[in-house]
Protein backbone atom coordinates (compact mmCIF):
# COMPACT_ATOMS: atom_id res chain seq x y z
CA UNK A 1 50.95 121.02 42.37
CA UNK A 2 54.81 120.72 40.75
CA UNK A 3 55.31 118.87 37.85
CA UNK A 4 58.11 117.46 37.47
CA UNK A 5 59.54 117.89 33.70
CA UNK A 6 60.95 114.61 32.33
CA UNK A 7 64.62 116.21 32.65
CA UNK A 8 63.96 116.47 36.62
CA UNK A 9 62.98 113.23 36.52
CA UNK A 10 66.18 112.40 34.60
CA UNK A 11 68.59 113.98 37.03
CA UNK A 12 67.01 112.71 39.77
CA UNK A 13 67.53 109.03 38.42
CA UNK A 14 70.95 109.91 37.90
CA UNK A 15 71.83 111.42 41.37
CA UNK A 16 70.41 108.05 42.43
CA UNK A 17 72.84 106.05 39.92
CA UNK A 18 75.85 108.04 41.36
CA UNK A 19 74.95 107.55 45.72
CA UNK A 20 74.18 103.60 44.38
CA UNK A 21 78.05 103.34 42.60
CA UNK A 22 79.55 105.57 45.49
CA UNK A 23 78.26 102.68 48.15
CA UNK A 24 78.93 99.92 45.85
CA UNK A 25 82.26 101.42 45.63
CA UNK A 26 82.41 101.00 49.52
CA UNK A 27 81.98 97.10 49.65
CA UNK A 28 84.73 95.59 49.56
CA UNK A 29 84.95 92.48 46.51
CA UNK A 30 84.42 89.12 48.16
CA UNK A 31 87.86 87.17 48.31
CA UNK A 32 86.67 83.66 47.70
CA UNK A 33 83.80 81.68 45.93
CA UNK A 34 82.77 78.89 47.63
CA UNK A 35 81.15 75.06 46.25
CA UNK A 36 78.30 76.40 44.95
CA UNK A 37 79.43 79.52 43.43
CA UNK A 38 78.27 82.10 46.24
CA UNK A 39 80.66 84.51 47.38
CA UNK A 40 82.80 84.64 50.63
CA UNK A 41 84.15 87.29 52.30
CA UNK A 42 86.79 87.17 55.04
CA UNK A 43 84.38 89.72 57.08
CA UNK A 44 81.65 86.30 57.41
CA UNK A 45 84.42 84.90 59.73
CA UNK A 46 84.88 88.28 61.93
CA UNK A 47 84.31 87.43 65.62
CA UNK A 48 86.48 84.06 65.74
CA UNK A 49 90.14 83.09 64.82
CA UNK A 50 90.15 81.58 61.34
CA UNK A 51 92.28 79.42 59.75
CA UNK A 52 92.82 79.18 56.04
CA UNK A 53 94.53 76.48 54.39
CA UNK A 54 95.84 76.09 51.29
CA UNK A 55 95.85 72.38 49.26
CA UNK A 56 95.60 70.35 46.20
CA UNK A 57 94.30 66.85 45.86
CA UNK A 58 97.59 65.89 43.99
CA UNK A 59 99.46 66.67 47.61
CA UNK A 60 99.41 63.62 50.15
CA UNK A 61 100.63 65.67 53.09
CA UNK A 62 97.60 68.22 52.01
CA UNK A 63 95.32 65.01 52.32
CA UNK A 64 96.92 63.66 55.01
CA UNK A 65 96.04 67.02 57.62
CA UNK A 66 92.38 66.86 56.15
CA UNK A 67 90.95 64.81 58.66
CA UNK A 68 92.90 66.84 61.87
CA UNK A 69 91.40 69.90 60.31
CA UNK A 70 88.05 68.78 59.84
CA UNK A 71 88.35 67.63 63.49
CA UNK A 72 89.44 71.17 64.49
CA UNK A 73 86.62 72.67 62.81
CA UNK A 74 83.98 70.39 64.35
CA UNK A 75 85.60 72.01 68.25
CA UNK A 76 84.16 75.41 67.01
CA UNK A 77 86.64 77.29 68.66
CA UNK A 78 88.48 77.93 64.75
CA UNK A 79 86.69 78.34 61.74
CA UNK A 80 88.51 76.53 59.35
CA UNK A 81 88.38 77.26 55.70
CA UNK A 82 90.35 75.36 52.67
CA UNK A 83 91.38 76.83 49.57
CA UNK A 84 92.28 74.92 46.43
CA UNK A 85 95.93 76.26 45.13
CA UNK A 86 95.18 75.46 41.37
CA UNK A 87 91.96 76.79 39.33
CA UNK A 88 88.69 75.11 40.01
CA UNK A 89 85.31 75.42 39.26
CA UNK A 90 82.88 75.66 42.27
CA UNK A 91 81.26 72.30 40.89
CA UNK A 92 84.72 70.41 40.81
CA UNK A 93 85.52 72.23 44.17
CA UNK A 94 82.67 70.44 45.46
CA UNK A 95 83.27 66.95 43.60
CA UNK A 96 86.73 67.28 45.59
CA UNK A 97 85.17 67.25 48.62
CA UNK A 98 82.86 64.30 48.22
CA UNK A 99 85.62 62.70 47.43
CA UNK A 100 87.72 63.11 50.07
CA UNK A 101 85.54 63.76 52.98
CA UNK A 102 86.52 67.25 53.25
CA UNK A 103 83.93 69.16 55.82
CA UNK A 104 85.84 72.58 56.13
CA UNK A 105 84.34 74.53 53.37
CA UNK A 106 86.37 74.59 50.09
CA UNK A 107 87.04 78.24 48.67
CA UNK A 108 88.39 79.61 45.31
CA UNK A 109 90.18 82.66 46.30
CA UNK A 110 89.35 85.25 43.88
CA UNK A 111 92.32 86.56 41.97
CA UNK A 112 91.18 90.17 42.70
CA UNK A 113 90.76 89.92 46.45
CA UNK A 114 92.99 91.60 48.86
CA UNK A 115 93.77 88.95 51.18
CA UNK A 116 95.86 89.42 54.32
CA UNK A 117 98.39 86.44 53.74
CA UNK A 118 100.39 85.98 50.29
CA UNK A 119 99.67 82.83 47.55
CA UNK A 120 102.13 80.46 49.47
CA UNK A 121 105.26 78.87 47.92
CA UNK A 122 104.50 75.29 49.01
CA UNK A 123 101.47 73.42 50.27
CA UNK A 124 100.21 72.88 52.34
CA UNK A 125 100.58 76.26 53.98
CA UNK A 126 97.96 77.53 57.00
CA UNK A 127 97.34 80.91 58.07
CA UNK A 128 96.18 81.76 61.50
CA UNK A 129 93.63 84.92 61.31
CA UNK A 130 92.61 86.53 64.57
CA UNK A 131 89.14 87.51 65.43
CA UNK A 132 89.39 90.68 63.01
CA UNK A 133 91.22 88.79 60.10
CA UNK A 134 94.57 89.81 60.67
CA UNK A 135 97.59 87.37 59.72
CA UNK A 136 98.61 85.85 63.36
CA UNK A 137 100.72 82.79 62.16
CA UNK A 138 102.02 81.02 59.05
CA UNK A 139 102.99 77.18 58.71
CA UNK A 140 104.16 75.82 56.25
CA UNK A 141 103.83 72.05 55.60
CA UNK A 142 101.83 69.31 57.00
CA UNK A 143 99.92 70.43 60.33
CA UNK A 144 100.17 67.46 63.06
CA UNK A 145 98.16 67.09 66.00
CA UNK A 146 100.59 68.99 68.31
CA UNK A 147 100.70 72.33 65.95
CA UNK A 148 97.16 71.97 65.51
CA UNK A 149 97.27 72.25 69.40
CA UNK A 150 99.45 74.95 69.35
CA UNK A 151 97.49 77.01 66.93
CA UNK A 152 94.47 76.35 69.30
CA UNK A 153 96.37 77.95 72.64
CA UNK A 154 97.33 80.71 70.42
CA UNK A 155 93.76 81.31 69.00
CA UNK A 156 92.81 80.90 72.72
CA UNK A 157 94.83 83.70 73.87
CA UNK A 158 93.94 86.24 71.17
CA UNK A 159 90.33 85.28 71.67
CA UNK A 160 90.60 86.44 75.02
């Protein structure tokens, strides 16, 4: 029989410590944070186009699209996720969309994440990711029936 001296026992513990921070090191940080506070990564969406939208409740036009994108989401052939442009908690994130009727889940994009699209310049803004999260399409402003069915024959054709 070995026995193991409390120093082996030590290094072992350690070796362990290091392979455990080497494959933490691997995952990448979630970007977002959804309603209830549990974290979202672009890689849950993988395997469909995805489209991320950008709003704030003090934005009509951002209001106004709510509805066509909840719509789009319910098809199932986009995922559609919304982001709130200004700092929220995940409880007032969710307050927001009680009070609105948003369906599309509400993220907080985490300030750290490294997200394919930049922090847009004016809302709303919508960015079409393909099935493997790459940036496919940007719009800018309010998203009307007819872009929403353009978006949807060009998430068609890279889903094919």
């Amino acid at each position: 029989m070995v026995r193991v001296s409390g120093s082996g026992k030590e290094l072992k513990r350690i070796c362990w410590l290091i392979v455990a921070g080497l494959l933490g090191a691997c995952t990448p940080v979630p970007e977002f944070t959804d309603a209830k506070g549990q974290p979202v990564s672009l890689r849950h969406f993988v395997g469909k186009p995805l489209l991320v939208n950008y709003f704030a409740p003090w934005c009509a036009p951002c209001l106004r699209e709510m509805p066509r994108l909840n719509a789009l989401a319910a098809e199932d052939e986009i995922a559609v996720v919304a982001i709130n442009y200004d700092p929220m908690t995940p409880a007032e994130l969710g307050q927001l969309a009680t009070r609105y009727e948003i369906k599309v889940p509400l993220l907080i994009a985490n300030e750290d994440a490294k997200l394919p699209f930049p922090r847009p310049g004016a809302l709303p803004t919508s960015y079409l990711l393909d099935s493997d999260g790459k940036l496919k399409q940007t719009r800018v402003g309010e998203l009307n029936q007819q872009q929403i069915e353009m978006l949807k024959a060009t998430a068609s054709k890279m889903s094919h």
